[in-house]
N, C-alpha and C. Protein backbone atom coordinates (compact mmCIF):
# COMPACT_ATOMS: atom_id res chain seq x y z
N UNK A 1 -1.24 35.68 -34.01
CA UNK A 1 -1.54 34.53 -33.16
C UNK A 1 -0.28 33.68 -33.00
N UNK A 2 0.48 33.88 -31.90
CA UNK A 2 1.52 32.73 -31.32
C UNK A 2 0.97 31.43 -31.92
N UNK A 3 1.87 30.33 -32.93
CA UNK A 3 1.89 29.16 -33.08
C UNK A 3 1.81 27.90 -31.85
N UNK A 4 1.38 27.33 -31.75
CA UNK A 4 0.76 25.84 -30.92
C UNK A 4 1.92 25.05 -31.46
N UNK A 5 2.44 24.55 -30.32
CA UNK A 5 3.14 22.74 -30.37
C UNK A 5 2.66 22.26 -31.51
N UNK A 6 1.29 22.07 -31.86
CA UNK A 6 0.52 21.44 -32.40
C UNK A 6 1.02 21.83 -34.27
N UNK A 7 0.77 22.83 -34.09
CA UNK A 7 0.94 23.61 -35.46
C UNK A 7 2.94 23.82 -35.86
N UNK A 8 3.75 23.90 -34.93
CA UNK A 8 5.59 23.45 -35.27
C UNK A 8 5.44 22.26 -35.49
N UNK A 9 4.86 20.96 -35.15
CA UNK A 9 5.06 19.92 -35.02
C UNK A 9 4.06 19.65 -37.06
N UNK A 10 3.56 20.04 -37.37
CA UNK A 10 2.80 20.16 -38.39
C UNK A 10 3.38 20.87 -39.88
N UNK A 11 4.34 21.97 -39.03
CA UNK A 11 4.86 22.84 -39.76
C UNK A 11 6.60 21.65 -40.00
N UNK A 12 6.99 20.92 -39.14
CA UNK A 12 8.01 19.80 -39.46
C UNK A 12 7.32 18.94 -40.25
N UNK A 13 6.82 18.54 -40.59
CA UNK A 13 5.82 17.16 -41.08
C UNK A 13 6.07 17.96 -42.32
N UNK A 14 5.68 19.50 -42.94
CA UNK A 14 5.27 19.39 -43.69
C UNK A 14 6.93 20.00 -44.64
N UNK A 15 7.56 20.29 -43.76
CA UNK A 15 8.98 20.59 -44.62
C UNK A 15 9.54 18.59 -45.01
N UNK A 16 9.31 18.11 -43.97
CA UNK A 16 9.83 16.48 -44.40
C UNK A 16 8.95 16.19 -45.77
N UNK A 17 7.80 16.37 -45.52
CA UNK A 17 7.26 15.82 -46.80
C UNK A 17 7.53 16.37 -48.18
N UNK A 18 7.57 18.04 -48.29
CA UNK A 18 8.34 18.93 -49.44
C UNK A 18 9.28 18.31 -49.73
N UNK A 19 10.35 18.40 -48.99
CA UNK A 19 11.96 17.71 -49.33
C UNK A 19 11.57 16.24 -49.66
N UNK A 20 11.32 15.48 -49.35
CA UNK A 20 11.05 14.20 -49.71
C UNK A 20 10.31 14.27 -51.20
N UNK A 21 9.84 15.16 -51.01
CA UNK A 21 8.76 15.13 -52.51
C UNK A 21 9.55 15.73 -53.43
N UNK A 22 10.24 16.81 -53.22
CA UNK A 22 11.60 17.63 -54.44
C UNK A 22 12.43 16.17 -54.71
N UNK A 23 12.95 15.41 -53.88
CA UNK A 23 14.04 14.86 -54.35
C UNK A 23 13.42 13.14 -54.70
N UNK A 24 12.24 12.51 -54.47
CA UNK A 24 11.73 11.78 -55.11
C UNK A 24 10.74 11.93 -56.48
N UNK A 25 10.65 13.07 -56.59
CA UNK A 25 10.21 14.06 -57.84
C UNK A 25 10.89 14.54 -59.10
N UNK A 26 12.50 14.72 -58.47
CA UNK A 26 13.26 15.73 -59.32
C UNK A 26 12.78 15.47 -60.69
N UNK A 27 13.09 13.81 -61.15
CA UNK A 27 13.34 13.68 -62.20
C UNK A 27 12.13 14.24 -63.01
N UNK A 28 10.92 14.14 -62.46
CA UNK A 28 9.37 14.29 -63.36
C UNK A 28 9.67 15.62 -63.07
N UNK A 29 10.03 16.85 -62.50
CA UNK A 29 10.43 17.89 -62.37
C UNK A 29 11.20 18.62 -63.56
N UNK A 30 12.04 17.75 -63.57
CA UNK A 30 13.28 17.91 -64.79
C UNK A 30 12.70 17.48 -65.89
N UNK A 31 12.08 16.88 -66.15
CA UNK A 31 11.08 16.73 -67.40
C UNK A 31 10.29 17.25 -67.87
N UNK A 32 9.52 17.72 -66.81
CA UNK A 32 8.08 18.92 -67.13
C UNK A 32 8.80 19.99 -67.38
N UNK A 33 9.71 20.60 -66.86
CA UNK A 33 10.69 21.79 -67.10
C UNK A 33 10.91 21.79 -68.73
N UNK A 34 11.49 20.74 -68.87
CA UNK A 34 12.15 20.70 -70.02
C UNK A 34 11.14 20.66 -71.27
N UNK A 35 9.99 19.85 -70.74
CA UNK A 35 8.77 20.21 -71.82
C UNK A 35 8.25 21.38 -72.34
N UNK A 36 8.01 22.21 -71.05
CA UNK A 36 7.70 23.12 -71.14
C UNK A 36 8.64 24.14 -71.63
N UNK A 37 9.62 24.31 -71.69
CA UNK A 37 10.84 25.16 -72.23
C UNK A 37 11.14 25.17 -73.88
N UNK A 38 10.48 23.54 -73.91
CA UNK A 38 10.62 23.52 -75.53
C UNK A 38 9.40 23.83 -76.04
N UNK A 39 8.54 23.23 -75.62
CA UNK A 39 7.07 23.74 -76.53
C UNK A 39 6.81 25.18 -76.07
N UNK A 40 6.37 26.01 -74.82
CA UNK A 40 6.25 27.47 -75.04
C UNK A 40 7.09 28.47 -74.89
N UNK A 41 8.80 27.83 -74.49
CA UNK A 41 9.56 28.71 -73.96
C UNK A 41 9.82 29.55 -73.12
N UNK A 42 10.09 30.13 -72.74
CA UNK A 42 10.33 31.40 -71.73
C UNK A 42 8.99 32.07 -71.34
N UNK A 43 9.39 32.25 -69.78
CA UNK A 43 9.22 31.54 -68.48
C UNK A 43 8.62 30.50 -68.50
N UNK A 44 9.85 29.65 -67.82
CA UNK A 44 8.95 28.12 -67.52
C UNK A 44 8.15 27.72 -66.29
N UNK A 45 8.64 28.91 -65.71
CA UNK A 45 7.50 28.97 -64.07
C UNK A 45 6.32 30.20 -64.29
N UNK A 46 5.39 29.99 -63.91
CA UNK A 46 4.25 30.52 -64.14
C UNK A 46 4.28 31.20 -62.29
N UNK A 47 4.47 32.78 -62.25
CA UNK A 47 4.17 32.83 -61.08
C UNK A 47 3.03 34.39 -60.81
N UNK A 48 2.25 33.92 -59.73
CA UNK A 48 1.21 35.13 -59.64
C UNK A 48 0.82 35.11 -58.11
N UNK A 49 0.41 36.18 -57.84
CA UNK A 49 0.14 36.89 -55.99
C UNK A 49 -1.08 36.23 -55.62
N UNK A 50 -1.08 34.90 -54.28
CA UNK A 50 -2.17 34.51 -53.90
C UNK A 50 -2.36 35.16 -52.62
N UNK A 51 -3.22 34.78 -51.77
CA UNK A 51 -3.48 35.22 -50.13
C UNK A 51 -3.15 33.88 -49.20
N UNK A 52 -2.34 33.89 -48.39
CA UNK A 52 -1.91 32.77 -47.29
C UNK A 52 -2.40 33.10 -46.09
N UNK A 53 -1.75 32.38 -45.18
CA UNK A 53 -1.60 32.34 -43.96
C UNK A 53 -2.81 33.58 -43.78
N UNK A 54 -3.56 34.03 -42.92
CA UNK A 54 -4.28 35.68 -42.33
C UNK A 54 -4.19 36.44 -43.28
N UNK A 55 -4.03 36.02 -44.27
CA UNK A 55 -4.14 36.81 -45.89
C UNK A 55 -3.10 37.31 -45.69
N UNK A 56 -2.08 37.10 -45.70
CA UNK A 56 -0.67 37.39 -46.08
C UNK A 56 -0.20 37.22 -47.02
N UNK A 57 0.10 38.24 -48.68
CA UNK A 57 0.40 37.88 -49.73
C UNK A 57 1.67 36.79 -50.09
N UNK A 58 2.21 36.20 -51.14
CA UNK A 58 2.95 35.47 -51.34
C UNK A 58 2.81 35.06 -53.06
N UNK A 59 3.91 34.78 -53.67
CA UNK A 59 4.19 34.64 -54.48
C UNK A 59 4.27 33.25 -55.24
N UNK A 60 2.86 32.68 -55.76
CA UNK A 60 2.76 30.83 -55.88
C UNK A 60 3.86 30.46 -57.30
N UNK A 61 3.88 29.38 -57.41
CA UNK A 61 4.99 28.81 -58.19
C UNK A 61 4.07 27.66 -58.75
N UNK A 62 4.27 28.32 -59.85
CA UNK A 62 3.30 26.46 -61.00
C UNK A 62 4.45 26.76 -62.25
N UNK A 63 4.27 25.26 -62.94
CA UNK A 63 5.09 25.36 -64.52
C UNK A 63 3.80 26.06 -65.12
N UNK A 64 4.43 26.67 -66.35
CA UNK A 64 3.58 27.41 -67.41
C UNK A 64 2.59 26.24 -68.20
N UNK A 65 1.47 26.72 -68.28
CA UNK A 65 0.55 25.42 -69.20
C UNK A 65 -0.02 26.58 -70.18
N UNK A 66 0.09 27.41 -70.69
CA UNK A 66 -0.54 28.83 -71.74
C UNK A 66 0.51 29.52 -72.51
N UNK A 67 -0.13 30.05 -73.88
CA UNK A 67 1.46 30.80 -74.27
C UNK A 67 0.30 32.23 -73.39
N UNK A 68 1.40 32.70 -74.07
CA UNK A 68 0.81 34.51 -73.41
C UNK A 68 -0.40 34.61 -74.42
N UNK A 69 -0.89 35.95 -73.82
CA UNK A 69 -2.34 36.46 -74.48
C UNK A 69 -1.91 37.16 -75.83
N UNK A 70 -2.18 36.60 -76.65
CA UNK A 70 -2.33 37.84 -78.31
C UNK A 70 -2.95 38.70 -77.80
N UNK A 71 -3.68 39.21 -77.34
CA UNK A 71 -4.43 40.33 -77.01
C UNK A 71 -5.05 40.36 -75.72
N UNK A 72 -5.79 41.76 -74.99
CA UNK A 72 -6.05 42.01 -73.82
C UNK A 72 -7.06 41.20 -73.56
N UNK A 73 -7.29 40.27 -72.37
CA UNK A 73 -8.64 40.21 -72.35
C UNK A 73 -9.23 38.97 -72.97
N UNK A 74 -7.95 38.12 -73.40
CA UNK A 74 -8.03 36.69 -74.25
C UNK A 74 -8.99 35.39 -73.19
N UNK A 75 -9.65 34.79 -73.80
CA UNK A 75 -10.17 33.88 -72.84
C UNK A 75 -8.99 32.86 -72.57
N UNK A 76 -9.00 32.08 -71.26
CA UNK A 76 -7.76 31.29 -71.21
C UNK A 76 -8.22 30.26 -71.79
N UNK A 77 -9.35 29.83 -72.67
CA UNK A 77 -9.43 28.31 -73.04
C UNK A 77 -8.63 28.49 -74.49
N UNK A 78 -8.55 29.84 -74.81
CA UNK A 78 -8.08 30.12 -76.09
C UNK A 78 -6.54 29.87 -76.11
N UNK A 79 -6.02 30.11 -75.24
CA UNK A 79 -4.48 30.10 -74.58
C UNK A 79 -3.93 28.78 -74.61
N UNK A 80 -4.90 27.81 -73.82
CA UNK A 80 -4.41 26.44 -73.53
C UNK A 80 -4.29 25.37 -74.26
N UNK A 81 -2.71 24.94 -73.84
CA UNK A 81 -2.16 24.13 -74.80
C UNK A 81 -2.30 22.72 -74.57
N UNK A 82 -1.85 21.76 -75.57
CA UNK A 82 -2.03 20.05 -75.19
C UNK A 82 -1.35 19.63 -74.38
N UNK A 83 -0.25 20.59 -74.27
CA UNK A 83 1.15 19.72 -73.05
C UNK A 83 0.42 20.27 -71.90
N UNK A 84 -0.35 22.01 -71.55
CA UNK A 84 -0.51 22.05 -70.43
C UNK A 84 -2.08 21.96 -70.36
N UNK A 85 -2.94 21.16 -71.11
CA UNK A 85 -4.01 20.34 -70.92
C UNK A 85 -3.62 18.93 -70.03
N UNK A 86 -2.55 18.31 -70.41
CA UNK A 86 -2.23 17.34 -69.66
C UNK A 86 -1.77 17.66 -67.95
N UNK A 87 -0.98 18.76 -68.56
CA UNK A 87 0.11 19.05 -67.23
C UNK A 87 -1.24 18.67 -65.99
N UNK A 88 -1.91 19.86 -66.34
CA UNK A 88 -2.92 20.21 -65.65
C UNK A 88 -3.90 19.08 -64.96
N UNK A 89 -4.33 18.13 -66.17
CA UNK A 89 -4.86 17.04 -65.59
C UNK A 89 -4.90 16.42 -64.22
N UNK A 90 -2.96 15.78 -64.23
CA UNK A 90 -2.32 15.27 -63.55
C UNK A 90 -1.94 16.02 -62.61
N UNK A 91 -2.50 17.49 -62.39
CA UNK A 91 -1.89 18.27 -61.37
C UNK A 91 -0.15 18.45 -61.64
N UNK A 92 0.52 18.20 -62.36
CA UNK A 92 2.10 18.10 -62.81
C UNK A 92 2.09 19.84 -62.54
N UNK A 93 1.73 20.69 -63.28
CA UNK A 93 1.77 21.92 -63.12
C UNK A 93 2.01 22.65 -62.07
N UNK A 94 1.36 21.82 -60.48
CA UNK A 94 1.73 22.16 -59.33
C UNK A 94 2.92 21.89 -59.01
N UNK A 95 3.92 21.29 -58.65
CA UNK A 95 5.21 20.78 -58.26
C UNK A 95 5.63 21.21 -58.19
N UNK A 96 6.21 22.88 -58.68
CA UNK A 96 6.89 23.96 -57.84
C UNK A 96 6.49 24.25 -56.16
N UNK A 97 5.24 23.61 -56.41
CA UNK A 97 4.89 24.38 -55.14
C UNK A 97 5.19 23.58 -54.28
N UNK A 98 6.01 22.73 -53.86
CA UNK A 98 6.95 22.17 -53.08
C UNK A 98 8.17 22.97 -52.48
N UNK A 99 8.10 24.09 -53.37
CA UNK A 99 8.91 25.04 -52.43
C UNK A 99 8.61 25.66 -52.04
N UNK A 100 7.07 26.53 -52.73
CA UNK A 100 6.11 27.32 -51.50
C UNK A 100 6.27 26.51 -49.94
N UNK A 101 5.92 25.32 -49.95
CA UNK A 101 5.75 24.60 -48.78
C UNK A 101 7.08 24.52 -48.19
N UNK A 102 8.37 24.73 -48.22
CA UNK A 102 9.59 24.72 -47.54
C UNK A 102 9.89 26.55 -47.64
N UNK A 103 9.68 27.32 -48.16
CA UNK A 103 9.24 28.53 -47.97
C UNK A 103 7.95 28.88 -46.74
N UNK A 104 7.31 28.10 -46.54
CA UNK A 104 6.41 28.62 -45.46
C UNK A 104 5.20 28.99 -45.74
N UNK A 105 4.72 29.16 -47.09
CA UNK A 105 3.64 30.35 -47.84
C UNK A 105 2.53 28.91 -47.91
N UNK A 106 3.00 27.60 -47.77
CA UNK A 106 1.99 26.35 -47.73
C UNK A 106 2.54 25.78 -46.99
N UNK A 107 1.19 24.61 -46.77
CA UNK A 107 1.42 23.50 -46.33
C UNK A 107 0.59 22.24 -47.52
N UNK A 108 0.99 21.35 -47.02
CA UNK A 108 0.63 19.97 -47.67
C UNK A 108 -0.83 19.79 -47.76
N UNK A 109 -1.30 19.93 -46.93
CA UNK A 109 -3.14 19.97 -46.74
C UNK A 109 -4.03 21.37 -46.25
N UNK A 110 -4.28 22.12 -46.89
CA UNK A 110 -4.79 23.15 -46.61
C UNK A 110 -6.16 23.75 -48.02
N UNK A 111 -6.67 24.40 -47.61
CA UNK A 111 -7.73 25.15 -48.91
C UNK A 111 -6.71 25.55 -49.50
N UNK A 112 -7.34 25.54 -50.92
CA UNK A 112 -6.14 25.82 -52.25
C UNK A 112 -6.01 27.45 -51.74
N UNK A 113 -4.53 28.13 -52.42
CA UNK A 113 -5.11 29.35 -52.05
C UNK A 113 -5.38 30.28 -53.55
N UNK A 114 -6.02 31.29 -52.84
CA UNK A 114 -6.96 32.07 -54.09
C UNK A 114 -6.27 33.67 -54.14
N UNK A 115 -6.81 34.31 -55.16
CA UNK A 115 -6.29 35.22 -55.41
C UNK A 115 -6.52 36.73 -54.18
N UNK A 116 -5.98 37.43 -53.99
CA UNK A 116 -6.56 38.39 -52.97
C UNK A 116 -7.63 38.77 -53.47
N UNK A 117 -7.88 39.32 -54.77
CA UNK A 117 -8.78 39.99 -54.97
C UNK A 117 -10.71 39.12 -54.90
N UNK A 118 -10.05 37.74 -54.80
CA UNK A 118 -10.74 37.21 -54.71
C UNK A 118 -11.83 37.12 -53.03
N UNK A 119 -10.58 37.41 -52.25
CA UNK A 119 -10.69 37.26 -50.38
C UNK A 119 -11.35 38.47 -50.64
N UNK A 120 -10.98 39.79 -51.48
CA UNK A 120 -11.50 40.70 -50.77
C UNK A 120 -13.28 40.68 -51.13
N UNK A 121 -13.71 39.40 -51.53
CA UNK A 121 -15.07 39.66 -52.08
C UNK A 121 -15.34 38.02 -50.78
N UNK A 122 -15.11 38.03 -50.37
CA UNK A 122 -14.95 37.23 -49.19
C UNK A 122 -16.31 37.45 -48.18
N UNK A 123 -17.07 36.88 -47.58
CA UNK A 123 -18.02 37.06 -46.38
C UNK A 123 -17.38 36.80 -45.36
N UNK A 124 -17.78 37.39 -44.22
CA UNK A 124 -17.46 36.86 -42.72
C UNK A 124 -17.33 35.71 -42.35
N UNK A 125 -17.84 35.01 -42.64
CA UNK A 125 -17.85 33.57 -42.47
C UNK A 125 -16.93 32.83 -43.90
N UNK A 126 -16.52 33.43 -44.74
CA UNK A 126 -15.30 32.63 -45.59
C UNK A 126 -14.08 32.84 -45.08
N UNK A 127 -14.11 34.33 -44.46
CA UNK A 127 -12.91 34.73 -44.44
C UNK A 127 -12.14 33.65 -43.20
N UNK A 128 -12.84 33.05 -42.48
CA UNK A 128 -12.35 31.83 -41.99
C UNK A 128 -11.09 30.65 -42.77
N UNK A 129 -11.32 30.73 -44.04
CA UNK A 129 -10.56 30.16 -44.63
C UNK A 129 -9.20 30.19 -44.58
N UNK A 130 -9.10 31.26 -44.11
CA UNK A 130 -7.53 32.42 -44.35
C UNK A 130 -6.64 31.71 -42.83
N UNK A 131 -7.69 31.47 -42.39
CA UNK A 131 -6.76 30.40 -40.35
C UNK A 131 -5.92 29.60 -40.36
N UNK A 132 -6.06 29.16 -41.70
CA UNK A 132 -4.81 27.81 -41.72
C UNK A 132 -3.95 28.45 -42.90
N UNK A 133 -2.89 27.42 -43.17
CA UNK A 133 -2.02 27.71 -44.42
C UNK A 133 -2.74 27.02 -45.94
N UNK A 134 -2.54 28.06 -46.54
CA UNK A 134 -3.02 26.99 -47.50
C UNK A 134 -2.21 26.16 -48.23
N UNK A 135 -2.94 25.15 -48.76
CA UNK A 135 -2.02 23.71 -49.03
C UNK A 135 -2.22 23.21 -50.51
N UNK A 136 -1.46 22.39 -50.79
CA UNK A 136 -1.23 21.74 -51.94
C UNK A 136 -2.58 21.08 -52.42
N UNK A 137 -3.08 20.41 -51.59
CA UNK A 137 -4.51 19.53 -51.71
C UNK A 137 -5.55 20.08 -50.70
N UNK A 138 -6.18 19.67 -50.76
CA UNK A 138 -7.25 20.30 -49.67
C UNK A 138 -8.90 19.03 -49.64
N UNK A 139 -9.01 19.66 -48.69
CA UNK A 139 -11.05 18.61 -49.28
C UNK A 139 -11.43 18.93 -49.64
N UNK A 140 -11.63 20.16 -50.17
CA UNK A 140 -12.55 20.15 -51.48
C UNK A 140 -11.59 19.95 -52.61
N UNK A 141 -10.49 19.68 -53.07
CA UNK A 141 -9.58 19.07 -54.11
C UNK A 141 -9.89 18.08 -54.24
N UNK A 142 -10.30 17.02 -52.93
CA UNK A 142 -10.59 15.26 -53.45
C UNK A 142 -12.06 15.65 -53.37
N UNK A 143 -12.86 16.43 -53.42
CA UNK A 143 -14.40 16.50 -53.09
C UNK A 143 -14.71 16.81 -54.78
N UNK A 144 -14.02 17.39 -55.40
CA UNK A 144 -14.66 17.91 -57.10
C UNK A 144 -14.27 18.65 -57.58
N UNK A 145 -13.17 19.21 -56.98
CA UNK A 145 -12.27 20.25 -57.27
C UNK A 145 -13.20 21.03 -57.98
N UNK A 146 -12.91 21.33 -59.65
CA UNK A 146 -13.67 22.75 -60.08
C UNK A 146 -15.00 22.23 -60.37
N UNK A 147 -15.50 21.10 -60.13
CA UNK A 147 -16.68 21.01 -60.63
C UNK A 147 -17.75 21.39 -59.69
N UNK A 148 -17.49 21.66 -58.89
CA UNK A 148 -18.23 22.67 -57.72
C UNK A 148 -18.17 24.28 -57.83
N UNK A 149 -19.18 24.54 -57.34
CA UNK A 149 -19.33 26.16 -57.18
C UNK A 149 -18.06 26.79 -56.24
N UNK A 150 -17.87 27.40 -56.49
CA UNK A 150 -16.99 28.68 -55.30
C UNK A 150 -17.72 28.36 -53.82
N UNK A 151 -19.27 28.62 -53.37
CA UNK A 151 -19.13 28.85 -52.34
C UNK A 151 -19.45 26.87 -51.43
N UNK A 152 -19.70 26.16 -52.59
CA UNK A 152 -19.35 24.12 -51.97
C UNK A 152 -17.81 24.37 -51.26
N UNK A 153 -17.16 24.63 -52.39
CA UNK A 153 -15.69 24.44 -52.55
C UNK A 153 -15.42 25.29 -50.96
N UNK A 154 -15.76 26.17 -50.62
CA UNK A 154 -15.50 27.29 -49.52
C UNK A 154 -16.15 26.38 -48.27
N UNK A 155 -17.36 26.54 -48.66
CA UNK A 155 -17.67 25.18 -47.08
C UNK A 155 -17.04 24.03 -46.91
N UNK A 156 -16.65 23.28 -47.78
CA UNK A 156 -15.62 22.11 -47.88
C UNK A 156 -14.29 22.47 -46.97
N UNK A 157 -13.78 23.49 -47.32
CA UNK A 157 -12.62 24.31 -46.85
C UNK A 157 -12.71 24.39 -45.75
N UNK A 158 -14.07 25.08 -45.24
CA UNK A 158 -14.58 25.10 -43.41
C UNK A 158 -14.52 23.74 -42.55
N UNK A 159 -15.10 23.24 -43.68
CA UNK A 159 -15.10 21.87 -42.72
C UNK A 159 -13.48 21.07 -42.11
N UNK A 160 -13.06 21.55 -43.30
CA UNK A 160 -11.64 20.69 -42.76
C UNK A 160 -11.19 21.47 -41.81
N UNK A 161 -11.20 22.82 -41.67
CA UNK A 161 -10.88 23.94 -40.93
C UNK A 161 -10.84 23.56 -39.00
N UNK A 162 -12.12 22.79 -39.25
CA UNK A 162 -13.29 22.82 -37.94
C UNK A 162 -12.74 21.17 -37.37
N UNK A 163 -12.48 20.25 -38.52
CA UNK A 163 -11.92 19.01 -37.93
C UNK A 163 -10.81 18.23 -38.72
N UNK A 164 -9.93 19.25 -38.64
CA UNK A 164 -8.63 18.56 -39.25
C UNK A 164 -7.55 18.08 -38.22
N UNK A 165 -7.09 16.96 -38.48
CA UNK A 165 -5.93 16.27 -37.78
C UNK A 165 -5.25 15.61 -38.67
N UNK A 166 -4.14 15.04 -37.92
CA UNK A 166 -3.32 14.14 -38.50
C UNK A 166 -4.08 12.82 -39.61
N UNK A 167 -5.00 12.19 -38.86
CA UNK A 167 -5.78 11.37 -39.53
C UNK A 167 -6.97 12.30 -41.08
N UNK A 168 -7.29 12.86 -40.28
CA UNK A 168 -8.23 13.56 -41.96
C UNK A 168 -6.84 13.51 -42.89
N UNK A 169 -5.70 14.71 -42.56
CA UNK A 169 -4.89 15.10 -43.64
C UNK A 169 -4.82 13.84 -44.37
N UNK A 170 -3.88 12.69 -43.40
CA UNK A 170 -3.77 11.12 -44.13
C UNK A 170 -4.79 10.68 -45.18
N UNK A 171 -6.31 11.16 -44.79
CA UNK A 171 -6.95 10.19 -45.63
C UNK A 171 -7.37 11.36 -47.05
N UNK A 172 -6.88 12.95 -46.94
CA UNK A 172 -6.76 13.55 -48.08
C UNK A 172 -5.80 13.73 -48.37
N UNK A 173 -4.57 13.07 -47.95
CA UNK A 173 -3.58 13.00 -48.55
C UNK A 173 -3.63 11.62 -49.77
N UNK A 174 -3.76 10.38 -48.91
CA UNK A 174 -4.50 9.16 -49.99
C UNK A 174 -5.60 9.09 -51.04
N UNK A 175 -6.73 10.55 -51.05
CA UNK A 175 -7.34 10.49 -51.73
C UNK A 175 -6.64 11.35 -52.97
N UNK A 176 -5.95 11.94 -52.30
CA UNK A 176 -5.40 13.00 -53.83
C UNK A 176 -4.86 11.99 -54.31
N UNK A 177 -4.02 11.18 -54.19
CA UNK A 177 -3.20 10.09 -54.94
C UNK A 177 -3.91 9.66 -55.99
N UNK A 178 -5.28 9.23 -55.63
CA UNK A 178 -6.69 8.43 -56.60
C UNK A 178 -6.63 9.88 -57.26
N UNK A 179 -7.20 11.08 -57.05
CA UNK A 179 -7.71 11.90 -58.02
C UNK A 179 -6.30 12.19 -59.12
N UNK A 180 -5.30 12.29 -58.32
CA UNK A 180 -4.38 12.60 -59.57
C UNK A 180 -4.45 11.39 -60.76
N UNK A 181 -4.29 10.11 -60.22
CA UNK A 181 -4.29 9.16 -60.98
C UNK A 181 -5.24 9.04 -61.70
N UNK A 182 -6.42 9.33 -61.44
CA UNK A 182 -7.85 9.15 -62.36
C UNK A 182 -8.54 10.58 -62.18
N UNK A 183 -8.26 11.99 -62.52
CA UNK A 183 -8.35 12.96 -62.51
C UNK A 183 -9.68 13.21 -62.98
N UNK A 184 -10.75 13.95 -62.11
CA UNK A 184 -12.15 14.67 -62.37
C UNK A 184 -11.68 15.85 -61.87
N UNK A 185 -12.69 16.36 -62.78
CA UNK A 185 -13.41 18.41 -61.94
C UNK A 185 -12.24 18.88 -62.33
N UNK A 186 -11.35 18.79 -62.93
CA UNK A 186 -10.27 19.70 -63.53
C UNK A 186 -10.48 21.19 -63.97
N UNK A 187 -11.89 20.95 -64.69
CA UNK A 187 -12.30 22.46 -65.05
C UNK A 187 -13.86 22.26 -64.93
N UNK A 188 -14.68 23.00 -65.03
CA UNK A 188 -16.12 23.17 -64.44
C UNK A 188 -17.05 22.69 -65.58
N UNK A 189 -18.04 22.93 -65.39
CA UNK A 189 -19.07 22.51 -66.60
C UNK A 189 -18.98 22.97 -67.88
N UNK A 190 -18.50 22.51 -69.01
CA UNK A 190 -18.60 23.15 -70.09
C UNK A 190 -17.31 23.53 -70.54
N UNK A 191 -16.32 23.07 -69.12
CA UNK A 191 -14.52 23.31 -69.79
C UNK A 191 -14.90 24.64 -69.19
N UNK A 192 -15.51 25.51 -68.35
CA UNK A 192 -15.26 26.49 -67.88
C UNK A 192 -15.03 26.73 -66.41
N UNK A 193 -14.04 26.95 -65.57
CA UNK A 193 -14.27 27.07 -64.46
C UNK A 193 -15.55 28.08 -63.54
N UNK A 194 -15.67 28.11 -62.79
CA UNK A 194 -16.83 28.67 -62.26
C UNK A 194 -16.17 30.11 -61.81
N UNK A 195 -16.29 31.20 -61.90
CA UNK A 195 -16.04 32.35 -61.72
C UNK A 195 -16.52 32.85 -59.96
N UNK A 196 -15.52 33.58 -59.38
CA UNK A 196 -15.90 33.84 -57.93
C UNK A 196 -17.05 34.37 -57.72
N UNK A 197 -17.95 34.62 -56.67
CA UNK A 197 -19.41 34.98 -56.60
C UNK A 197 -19.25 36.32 -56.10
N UNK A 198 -19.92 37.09 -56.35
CA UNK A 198 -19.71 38.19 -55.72
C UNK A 198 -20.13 38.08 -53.86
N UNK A 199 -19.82 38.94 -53.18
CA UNK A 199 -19.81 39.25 -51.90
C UNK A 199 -21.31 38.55 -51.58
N UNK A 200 -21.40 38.03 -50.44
CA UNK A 200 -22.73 37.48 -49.78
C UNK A 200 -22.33 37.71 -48.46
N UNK A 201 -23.34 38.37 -47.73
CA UNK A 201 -23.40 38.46 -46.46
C UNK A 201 -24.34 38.19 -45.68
């Protein structure tokens, strides 16, 4: 699909805001780095294969919040540590992905993106999700992030899909500000996130 005026003019907005955000960031950047380097060491970027743009793979960028697995098959609550219990809180853990977004693989406001294997259990009507870029925040991020089911979180996603502009992004761009600062739904009921649903059609 040939790009729209609409969507270059969107795709500038959102490299100004990356760069603006790397270099009014660095320093909390350079800090979380450095936290993380001393408490779990090597690799301090945490990176794994999501689905973008028309499900176009790509390679996401978070700091590490886990040591590795002692064994196959480890639960991750077993993994997670106090520095990246916090990281996580505060969303800090994301901030690499400020270069996904000057890389192209995001934008600033879009559905979080998810794993392929996850799309491929996808319905006809989710796979809608995949139309835009996915982004740093999204509405269902200021809506409850994990404390919602997979398929809330997925209609949330539609909706912005169906009436997003300049003004929505603004006012989920202002609401992430509140959730980072006073952080809910981090993880699901019980400290467990909610696991993808299988296929519905």
């Amino acid at each position: 699909m040939t790009p729209s005026p609409r969507d270059h003019v969107r795709r500038a907005v959102d490299v100004v805001l990356a760069l603006a955000g790397l270099v009014v960031l660095a320093p909390a950047i350079l800090v979380v780095a450095l936290l993380v380097r001393w408490r779990l060491g090597r690799p301090v970027l945490f990176r794994q294969r999501r689905s973008g743009l028309h499900g176009a793979e790509f390679t996401i960028l978070k700091f590490r919040t886990m040591r590795p697995p002692r064994f196959q098959g480890q639960p991750d609550g077993e993994r997670q540590t106090g520095l990246g219990t916090v990281l996580r809180a505060f969303s800090l853990d994301e901030l690499p992905q400020l270069v996904n977004v000057l890389r192209g693989d995001m934008g600033v406001v879009g559905p979080r993106p998810t794993l392929p294997e996850q799309v491929r259990r996808y319905s006809g009507r989710q796979l809608r999700r995949l139309e835009v870029r996915p982004g740093l925040t999204g509405w269902a991020q200021v809506s409850g992030r994990n404390s919602l089911s997979w398929p809330e979180r997925i209609e949330l996603d539609l909706w912005y899909i169906d009436h997003r502009s300049p003004l929505v992004d603004l006012r989920i761009i202002l609401l992430t500000a509140g959730t980072v600062l006073r952080p809910r739904g981090v993880v699901g009921e019980g400290g467990v996130n909610p696991d993808f649903p299988p296929l519905l059609r």
